[in-house]
N, C-alpha and C. Protein backbone atom coordinates (compact mmCIF):
# COMPACT_ATOMS: atom_id res chain seq x y z
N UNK A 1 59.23 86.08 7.14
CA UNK A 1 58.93 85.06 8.16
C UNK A 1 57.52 84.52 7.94
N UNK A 2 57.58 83.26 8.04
CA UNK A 2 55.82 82.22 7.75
C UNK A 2 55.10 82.70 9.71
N UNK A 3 53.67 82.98 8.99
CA UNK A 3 53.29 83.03 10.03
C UNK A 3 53.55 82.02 10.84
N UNK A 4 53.74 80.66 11.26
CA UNK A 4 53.51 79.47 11.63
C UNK A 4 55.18 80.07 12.01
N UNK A 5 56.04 80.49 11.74
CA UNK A 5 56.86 80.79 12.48
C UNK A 5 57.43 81.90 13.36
N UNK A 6 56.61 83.06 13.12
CA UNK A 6 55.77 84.17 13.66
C UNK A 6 55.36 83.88 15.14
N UNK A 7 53.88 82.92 15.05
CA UNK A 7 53.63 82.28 16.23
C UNK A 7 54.40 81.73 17.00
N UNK A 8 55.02 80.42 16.47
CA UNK A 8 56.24 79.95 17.38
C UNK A 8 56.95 80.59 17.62
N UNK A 9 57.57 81.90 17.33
CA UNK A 9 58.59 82.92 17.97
C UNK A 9 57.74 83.66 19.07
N UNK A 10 56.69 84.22 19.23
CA UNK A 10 55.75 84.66 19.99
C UNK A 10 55.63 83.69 21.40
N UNK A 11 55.18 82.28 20.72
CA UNK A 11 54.85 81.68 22.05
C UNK A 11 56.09 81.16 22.89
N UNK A 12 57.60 81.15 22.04
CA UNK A 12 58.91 81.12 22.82
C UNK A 12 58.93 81.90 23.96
N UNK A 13 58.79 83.22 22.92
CA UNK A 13 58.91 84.62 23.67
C UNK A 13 58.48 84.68 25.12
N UNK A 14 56.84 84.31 24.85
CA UNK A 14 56.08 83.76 26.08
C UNK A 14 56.79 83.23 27.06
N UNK A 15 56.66 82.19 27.10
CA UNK A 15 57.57 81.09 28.13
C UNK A 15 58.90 81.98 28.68
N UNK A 16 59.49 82.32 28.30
CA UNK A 16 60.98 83.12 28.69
C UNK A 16 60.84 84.14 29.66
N UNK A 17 59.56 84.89 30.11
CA UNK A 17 59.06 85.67 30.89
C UNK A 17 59.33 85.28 31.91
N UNK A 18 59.85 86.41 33.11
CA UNK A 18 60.00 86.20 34.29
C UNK A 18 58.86 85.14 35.22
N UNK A 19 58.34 85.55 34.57
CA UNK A 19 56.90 84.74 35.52
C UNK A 19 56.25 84.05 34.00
N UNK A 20 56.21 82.82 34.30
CA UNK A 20 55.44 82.32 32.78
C UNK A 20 53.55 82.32 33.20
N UNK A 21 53.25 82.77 31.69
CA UNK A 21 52.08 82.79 31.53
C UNK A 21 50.87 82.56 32.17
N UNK A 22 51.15 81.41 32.18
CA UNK A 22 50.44 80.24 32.75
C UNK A 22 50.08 81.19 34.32
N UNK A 23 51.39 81.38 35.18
CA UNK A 23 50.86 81.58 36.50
C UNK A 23 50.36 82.88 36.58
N UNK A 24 50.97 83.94 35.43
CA UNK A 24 50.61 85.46 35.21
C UNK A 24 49.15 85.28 35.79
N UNK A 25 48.63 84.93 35.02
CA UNK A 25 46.91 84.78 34.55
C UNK A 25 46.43 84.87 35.83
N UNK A 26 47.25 83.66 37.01
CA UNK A 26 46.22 83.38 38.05
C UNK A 26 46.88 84.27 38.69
N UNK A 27 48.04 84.92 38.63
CA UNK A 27 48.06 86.24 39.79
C UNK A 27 47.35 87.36 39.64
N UNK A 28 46.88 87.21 37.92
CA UNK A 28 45.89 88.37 37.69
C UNK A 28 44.54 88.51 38.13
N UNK A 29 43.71 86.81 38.20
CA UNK A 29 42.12 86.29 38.67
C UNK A 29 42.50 86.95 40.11
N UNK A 30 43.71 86.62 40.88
CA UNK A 30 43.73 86.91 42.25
C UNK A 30 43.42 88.37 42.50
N UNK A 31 43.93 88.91 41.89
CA UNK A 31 44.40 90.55 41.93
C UNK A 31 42.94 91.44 41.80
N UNK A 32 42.26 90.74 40.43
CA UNK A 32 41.11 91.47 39.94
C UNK A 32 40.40 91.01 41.15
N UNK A 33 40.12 89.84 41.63
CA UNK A 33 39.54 89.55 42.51
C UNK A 33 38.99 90.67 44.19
N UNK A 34 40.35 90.62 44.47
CA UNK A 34 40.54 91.35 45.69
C UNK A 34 40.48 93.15 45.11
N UNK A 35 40.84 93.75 43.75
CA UNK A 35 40.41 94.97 43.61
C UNK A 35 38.91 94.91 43.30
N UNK A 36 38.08 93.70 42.87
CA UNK A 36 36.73 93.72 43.33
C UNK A 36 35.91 93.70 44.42
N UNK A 37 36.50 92.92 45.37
CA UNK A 37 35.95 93.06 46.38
C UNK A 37 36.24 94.26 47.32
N UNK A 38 37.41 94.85 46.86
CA UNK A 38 37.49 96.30 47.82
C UNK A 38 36.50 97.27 47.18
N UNK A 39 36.18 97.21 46.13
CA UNK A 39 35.28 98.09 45.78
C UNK A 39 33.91 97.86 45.84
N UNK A 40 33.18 96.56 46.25
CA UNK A 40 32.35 96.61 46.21
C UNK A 40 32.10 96.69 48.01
N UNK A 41 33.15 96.29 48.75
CA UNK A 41 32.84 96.67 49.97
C UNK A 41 33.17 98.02 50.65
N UNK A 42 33.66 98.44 49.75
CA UNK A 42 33.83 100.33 49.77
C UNK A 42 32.37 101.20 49.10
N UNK A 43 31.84 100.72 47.97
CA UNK A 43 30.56 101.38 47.40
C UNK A 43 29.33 101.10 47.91
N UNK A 44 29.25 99.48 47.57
CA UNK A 44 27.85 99.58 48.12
C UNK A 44 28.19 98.09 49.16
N UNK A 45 28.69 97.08 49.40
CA UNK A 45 28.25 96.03 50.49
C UNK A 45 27.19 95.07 50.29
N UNK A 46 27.04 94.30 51.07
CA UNK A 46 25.97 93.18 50.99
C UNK A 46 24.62 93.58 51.41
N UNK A 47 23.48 92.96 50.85
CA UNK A 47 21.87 93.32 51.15
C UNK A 47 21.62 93.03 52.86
N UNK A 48 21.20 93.83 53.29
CA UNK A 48 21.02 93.71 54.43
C UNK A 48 20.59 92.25 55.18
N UNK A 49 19.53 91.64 54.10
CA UNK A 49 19.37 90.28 54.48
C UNK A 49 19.94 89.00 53.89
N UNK A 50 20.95 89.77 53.66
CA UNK A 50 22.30 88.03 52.74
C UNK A 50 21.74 86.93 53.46
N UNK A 51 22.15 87.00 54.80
CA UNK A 51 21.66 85.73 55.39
C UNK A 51 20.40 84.61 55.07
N UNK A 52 19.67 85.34 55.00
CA UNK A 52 18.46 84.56 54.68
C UNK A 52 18.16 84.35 53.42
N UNK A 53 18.62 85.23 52.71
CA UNK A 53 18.36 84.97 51.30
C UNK A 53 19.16 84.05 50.70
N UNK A 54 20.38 83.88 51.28
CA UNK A 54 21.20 82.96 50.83
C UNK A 54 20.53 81.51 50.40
N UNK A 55 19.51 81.13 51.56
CA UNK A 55 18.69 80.07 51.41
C UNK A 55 17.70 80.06 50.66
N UNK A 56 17.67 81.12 49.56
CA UNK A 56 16.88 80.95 48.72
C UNK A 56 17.57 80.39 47.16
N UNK A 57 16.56 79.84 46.19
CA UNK A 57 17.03 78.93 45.47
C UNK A 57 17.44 80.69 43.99
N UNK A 58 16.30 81.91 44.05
CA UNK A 58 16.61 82.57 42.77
C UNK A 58 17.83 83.21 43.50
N UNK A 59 17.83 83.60 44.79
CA UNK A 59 19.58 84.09 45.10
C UNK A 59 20.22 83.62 44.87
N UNK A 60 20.42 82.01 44.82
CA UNK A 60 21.67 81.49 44.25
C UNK A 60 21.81 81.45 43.16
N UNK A 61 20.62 81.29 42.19
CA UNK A 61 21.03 81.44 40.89
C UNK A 61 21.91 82.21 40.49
N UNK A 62 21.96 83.62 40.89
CA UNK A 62 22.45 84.26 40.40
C UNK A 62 24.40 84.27 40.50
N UNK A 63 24.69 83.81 41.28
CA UNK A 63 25.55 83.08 41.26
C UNK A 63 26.27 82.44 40.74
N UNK A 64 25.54 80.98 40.16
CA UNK A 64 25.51 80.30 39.65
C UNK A 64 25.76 80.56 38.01
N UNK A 65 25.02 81.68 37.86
CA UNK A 65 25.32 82.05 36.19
C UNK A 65 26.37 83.11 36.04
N UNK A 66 26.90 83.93 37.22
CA UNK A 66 27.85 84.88 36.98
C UNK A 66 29.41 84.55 37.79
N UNK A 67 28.83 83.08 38.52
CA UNK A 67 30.50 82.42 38.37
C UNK A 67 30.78 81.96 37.03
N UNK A 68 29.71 81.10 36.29
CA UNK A 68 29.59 80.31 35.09
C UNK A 68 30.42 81.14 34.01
N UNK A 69 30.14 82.26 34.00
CA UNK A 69 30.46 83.52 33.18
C UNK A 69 31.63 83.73 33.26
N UNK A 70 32.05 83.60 34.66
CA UNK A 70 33.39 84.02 34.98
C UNK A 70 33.93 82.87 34.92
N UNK A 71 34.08 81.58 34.45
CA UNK A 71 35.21 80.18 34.87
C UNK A 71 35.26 80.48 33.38
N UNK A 72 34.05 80.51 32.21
CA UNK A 72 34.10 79.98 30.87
C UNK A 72 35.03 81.37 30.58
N UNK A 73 35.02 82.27 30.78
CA UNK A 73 35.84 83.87 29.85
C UNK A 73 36.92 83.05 30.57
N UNK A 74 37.15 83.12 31.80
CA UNK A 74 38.68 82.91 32.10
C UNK A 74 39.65 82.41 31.25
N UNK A 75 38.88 80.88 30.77
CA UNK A 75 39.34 79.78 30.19
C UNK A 75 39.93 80.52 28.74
N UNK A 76 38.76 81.07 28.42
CA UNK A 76 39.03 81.80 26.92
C UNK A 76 40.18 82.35 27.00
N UNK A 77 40.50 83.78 27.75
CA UNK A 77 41.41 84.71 28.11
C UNK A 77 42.60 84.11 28.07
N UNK A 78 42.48 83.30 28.94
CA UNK A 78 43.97 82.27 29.36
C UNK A 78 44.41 82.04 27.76
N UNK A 79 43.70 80.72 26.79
CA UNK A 79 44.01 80.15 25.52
C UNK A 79 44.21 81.51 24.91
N UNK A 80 43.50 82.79 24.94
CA UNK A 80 43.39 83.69 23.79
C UNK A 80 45.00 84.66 23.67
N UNK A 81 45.34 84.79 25.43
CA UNK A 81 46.78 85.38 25.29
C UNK A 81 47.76 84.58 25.10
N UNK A 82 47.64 83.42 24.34
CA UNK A 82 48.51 82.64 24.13
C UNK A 82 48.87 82.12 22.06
N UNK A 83 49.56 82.59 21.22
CA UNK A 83 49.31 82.52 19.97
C UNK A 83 49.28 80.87 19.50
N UNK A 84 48.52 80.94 18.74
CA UNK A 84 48.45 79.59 18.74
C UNK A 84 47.54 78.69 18.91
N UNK A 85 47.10 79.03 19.89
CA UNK A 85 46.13 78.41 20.90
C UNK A 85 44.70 78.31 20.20
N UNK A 86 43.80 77.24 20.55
CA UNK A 86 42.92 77.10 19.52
C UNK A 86 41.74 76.90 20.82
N UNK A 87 41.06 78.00 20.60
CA UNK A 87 39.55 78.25 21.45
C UNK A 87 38.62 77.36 21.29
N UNK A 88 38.04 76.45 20.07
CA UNK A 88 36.94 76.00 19.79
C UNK A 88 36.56 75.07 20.89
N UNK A 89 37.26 73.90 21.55
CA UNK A 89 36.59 73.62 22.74
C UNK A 89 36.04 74.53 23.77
N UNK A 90 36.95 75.13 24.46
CA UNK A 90 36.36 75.84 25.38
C UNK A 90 35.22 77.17 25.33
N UNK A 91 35.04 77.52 23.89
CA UNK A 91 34.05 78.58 23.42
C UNK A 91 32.48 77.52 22.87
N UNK A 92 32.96 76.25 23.16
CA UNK A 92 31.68 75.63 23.61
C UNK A 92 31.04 76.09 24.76
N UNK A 93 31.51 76.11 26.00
CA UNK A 93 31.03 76.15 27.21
C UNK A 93 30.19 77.36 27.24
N UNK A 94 30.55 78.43 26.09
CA UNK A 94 29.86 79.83 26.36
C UNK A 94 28.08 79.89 26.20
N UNK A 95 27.89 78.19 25.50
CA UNK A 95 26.69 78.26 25.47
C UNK A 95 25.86 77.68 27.10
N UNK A 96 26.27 77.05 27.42
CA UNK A 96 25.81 77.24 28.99
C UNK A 96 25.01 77.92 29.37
N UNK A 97 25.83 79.30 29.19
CA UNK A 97 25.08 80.78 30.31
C UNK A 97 23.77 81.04 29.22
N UNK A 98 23.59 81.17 28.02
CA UNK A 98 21.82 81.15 27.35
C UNK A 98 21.33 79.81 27.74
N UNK A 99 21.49 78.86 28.24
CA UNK A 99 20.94 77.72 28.56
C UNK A 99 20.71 77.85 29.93
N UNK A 100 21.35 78.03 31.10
CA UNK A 100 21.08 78.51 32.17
C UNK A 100 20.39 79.51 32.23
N UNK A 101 20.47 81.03 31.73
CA UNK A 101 19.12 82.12 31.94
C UNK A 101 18.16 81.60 30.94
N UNK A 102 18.51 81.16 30.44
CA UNK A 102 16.64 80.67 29.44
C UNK A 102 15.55 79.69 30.42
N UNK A 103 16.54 78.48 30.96
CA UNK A 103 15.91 77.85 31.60
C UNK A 103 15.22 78.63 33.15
N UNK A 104 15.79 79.42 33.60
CA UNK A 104 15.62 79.83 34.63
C UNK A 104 14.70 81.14 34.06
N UNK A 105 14.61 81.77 33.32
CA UNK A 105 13.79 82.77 33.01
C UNK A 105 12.18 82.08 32.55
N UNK A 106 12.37 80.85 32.01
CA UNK A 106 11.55 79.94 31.38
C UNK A 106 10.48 79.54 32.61
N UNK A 107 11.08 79.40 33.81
CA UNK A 107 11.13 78.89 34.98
C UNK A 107 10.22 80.11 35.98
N UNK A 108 10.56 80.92 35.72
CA UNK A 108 10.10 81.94 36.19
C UNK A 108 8.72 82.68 35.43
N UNK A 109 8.64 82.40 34.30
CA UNK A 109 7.21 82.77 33.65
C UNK A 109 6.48 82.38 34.09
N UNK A 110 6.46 81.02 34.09
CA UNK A 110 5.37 79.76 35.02
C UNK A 110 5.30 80.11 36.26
N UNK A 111 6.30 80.78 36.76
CA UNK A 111 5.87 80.62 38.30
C UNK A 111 5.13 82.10 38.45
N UNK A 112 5.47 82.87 38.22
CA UNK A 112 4.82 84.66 38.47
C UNK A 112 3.61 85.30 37.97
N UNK A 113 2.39 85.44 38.31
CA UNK A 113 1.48 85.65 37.76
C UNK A 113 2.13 86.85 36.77
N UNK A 114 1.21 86.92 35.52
CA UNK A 114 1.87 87.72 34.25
C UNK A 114 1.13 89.46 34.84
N UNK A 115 0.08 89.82 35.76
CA UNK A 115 0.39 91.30 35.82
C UNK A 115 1.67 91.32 36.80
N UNK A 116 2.54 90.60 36.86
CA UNK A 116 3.70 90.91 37.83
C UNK A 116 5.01 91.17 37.54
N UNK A 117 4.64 90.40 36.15
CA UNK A 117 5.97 90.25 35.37
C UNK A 117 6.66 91.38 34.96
N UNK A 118 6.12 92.43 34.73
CA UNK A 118 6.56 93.87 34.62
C UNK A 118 7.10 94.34 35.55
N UNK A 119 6.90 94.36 36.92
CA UNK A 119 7.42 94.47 38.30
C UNK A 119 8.54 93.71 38.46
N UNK A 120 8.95 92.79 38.30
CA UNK A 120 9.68 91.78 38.75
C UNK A 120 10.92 92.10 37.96
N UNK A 121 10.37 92.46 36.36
CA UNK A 121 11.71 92.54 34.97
C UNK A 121 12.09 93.91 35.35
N UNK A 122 11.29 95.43 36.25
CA UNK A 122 11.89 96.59 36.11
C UNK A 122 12.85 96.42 37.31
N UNK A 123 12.02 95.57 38.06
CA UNK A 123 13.20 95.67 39.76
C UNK A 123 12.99 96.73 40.64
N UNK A 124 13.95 96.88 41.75
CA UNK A 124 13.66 98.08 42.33
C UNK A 124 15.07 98.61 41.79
N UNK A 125 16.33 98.30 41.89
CA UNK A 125 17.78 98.36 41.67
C UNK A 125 18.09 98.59 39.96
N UNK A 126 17.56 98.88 39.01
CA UNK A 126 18.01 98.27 37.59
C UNK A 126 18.84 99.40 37.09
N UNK A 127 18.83 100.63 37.69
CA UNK A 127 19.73 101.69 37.47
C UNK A 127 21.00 101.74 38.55
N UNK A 128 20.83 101.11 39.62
CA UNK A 128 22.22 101.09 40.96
C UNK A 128 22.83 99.59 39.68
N UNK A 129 22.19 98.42 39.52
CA UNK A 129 22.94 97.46 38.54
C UNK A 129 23.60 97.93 37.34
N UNK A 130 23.07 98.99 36.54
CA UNK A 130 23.94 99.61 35.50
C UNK A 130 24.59 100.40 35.93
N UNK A 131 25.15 101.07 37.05
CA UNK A 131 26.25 101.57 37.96
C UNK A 131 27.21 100.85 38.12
N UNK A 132 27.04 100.10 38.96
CA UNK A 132 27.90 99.79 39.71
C UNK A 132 28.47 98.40 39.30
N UNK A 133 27.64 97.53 38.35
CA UNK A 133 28.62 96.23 37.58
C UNK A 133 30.25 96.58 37.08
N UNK A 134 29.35 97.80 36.46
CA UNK A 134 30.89 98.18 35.73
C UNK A 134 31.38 99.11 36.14
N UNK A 135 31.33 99.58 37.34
CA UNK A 135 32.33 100.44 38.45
C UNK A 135 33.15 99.26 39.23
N UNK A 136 32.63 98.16 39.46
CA UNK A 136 33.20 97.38 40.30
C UNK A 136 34.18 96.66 39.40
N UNK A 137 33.70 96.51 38.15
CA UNK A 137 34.50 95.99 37.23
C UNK A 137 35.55 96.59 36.60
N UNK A 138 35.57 97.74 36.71
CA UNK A 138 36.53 98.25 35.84
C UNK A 138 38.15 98.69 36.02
N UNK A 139 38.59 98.41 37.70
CA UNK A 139 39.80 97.78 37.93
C UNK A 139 40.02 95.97 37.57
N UNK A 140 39.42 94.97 37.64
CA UNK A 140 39.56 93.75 37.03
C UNK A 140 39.95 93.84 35.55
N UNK A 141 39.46 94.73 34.75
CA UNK A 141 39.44 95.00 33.36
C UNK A 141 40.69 94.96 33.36
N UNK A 142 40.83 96.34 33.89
CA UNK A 142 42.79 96.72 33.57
C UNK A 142 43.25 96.04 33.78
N UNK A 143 43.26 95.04 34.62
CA UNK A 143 44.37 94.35 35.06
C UNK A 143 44.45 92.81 34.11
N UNK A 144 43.49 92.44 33.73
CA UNK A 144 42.92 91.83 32.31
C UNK A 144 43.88 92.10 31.51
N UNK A 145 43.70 93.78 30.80
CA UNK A 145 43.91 94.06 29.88
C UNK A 145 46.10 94.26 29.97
N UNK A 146 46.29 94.37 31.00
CA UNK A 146 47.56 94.34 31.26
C UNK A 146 48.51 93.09 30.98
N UNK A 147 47.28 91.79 31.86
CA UNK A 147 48.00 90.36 31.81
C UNK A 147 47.70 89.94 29.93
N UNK A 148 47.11 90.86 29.30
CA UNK A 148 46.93 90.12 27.90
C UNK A 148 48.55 91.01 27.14
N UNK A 149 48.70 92.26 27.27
CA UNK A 149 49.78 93.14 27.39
C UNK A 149 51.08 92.37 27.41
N UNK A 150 50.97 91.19 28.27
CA UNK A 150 52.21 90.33 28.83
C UNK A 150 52.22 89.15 27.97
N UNK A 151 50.78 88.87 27.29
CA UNK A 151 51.02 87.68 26.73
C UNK A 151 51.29 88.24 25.36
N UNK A 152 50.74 87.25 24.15
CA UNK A 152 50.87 87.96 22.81
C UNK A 152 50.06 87.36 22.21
N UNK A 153 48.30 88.12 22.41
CA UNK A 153 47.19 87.59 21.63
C UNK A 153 47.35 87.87 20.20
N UNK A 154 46.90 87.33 19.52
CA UNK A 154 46.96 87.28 18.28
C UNK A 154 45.52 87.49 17.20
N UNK A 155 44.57 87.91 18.26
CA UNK A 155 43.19 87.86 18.12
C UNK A 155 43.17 89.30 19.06
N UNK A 156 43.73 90.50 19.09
CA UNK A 156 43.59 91.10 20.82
C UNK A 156 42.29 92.12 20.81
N UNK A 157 41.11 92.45 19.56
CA UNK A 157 39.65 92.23 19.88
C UNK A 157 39.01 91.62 20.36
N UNK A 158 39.36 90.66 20.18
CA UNK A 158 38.47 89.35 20.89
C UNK A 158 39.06 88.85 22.20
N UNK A 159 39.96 89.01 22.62
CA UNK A 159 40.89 88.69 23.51
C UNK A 159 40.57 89.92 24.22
N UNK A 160 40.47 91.21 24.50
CA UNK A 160 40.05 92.50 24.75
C UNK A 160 38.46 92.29 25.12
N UNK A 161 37.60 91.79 24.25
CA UNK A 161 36.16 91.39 24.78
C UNK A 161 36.14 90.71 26.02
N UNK A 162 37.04 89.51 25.40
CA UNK A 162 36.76 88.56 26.37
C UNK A 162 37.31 88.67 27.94
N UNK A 163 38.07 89.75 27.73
CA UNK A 163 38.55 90.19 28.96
C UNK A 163 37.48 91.04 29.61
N UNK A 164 36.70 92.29 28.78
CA UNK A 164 35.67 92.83 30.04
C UNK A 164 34.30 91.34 30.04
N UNK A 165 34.23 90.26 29.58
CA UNK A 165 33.21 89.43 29.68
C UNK A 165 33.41 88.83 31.03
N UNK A 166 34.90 88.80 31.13
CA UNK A 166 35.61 87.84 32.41
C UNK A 166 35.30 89.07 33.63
N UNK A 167 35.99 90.35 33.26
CA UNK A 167 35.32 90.99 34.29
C UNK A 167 34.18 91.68 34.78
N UNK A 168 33.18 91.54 33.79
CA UNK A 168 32.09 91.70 33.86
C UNK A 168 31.24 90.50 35.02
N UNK A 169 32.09 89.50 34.78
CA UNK A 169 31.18 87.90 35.82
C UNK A 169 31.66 87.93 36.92
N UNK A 170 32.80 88.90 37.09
CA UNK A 170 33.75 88.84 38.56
C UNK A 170 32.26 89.99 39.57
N UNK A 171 32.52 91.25 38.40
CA UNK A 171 31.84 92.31 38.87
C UNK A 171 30.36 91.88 39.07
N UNK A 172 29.59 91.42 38.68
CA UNK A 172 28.09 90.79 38.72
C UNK A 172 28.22 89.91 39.74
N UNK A 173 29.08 89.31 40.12
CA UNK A 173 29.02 88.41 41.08
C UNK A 173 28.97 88.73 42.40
N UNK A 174 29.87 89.87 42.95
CA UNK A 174 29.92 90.49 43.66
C UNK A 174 28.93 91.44 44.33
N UNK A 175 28.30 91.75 42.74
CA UNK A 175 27.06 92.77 43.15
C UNK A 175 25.64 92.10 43.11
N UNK A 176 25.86 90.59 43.10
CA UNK A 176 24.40 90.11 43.42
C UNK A 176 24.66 89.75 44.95
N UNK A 177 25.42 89.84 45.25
CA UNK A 177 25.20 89.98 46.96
C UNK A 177 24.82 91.01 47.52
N UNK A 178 24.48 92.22 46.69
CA UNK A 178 24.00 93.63 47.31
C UNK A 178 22.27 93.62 46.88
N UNK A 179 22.04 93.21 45.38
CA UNK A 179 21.13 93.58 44.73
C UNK A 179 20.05 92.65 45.07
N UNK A 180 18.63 93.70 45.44
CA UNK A 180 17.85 92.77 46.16
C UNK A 180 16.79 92.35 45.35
N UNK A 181 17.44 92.50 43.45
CA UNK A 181 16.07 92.00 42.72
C UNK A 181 16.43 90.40 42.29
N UNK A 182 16.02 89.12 42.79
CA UNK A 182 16.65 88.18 42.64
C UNK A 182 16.24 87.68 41.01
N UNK A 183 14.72 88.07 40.73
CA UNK A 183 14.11 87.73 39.38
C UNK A 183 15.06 87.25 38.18
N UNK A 184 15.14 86.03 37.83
CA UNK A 184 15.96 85.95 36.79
C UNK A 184 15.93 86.89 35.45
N UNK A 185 14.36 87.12 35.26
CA UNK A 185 14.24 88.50 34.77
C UNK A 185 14.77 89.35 34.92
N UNK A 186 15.33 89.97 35.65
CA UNK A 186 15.95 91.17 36.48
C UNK A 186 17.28 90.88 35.55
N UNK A 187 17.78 89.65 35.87
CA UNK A 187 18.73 89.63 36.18
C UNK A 187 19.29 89.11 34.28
N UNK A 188 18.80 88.76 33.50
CA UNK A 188 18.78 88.35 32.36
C UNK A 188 18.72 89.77 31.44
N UNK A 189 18.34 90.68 31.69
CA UNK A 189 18.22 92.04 31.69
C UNK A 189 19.07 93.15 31.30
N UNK A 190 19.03 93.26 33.13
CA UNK A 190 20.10 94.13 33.65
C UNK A 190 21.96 94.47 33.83
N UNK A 191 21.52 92.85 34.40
CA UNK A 191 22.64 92.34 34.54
C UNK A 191 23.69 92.22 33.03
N UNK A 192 22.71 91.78 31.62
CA UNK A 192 23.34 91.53 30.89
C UNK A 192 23.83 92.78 30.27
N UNK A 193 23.14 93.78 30.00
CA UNK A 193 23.67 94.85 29.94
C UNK A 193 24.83 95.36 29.90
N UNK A 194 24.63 95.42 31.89
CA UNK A 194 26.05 95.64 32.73
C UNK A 194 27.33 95.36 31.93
N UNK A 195 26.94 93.99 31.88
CA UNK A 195 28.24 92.85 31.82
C UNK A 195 28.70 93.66 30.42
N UNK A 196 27.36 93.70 29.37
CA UNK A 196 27.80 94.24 27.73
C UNK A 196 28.23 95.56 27.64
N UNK A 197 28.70 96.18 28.73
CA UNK A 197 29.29 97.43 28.63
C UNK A 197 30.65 97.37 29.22
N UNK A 198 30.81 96.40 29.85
CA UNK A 198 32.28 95.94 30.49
C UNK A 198 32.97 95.01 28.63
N UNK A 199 32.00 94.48 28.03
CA UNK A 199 32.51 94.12 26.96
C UNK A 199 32.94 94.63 26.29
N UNK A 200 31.90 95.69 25.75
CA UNK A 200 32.20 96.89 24.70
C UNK A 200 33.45 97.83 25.41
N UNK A 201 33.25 98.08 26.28
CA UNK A 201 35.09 99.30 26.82
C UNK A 201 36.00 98.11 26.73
N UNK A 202 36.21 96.86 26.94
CA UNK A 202 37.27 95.95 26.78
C UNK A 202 37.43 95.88 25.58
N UNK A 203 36.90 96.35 24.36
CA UNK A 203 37.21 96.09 23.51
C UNK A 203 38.09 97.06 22.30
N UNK A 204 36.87 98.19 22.68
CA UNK A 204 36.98 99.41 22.24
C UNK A 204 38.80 99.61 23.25
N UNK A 205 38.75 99.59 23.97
CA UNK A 205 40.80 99.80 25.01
C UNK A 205 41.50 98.82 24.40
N UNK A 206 40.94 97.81 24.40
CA UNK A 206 42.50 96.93 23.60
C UNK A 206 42.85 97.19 22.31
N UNK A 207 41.72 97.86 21.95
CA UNK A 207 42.20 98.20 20.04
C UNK A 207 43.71 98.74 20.31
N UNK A 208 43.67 99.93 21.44
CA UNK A 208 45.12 100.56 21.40
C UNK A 208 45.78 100.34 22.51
N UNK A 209 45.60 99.67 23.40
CA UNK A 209 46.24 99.13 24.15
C UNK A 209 46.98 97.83 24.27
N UNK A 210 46.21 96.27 23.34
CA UNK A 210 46.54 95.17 23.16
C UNK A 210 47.21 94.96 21.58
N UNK A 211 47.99 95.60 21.95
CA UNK A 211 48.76 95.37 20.20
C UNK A 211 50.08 94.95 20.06
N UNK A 212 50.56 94.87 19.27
CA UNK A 212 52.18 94.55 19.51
C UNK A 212 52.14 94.66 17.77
């Protein structure tokens, strides 16, 4: 059999599923979703002063770059459990998130006097952030790694990455509503870390889990 007909038997296959693809995916964003938020409102909860901080411009950032994180993997995930499917548009967008923390870290040099900057990059939180990103994350993963299970990646390393990257932005997102170091420093850091350890186990599990 030609690969080129390999694929097209794969992506038939696809489609013929009780539930096609396409909607799998978003019952899966839903799912990881709500097993994130039970866990982060079971472990640790929101900063005592959400409210007010909300109105601040580095609280939202953070936000801002770990939804970003989470729309661009999605996109990937979606094309990647699908054979065939050709990433290069949408693995544009991944440059964004170094363009967003550069600018905002860039942003933040200028503004912080430099004996502070050491304070600001250790945080008070930078060991509860390497906890709990990828505690909160690591039901989203599975369930990632399940909806790729259903599809038939053809890439399923990279498809396996890109799955703890996706839940790595679910899990960060969640936990910058707890974490009271807003510093893009902090958060360019720590955070990335986090997220790169939700990468590395997504990847290292699909070796033997995402196969066919």
């Amino acid at each position: 059999m030609q690969t080129n007909d390999l694929i097209n038997a794969l992506k038939a296959d696809a489609e013929k599923r009780v539930l096609p693809l396409r909607y799998a995916w978003w019952v899966a964003i839903v799912l990881a979703t709500i097993i994130a938020a039970v866990a982060f409102w079971v472990l640790i909860g929101p900063r005592p002063d959400f409210a007010a901080a909300i109105h601040t411009l580095r609280f939202l950032f953070k936000f801002i770059l770990t939804l970003a994180i989470t729309v661009v993997a999605f996109m990937l995930l979606r094309l990647l459990s699908r054979p065939g499917s050709s990433i290069r548009g949408a693995a544009r967008w991944l440059f964004l998130i170094p363009v967003l923390l550069g600018a905002a870290v860039a942003a933040e040099l200028f503004a912080v006097p430099s004996d502070q900057l050491g304070i600001v990059w250790w945080g008070r939180n930078s060991y509860v952030c390497l906890t709990f990103i990828p505690l909160i994350g690591l039901g989203p993963l599975t369930i990632f790694l399940a909806a790729l299970r259903y599809g038939a990646p053809t890439r399923p390393r990279l498809a396996s990455a890109v799955a703890g990257l996706l839940a790595g932005g679910i899990a960060a997102t969640f936990y910058a509503a707890h974490c009271p170091d807003d510093s893009p420093l902090f958060v360019a850091t720590w955070y990335s870390i986090a997220i790169a350890g939700l990468v590395a186990l997504g990847t290292i599990c699909g070796r033997y889990v995402v196969r066919w």
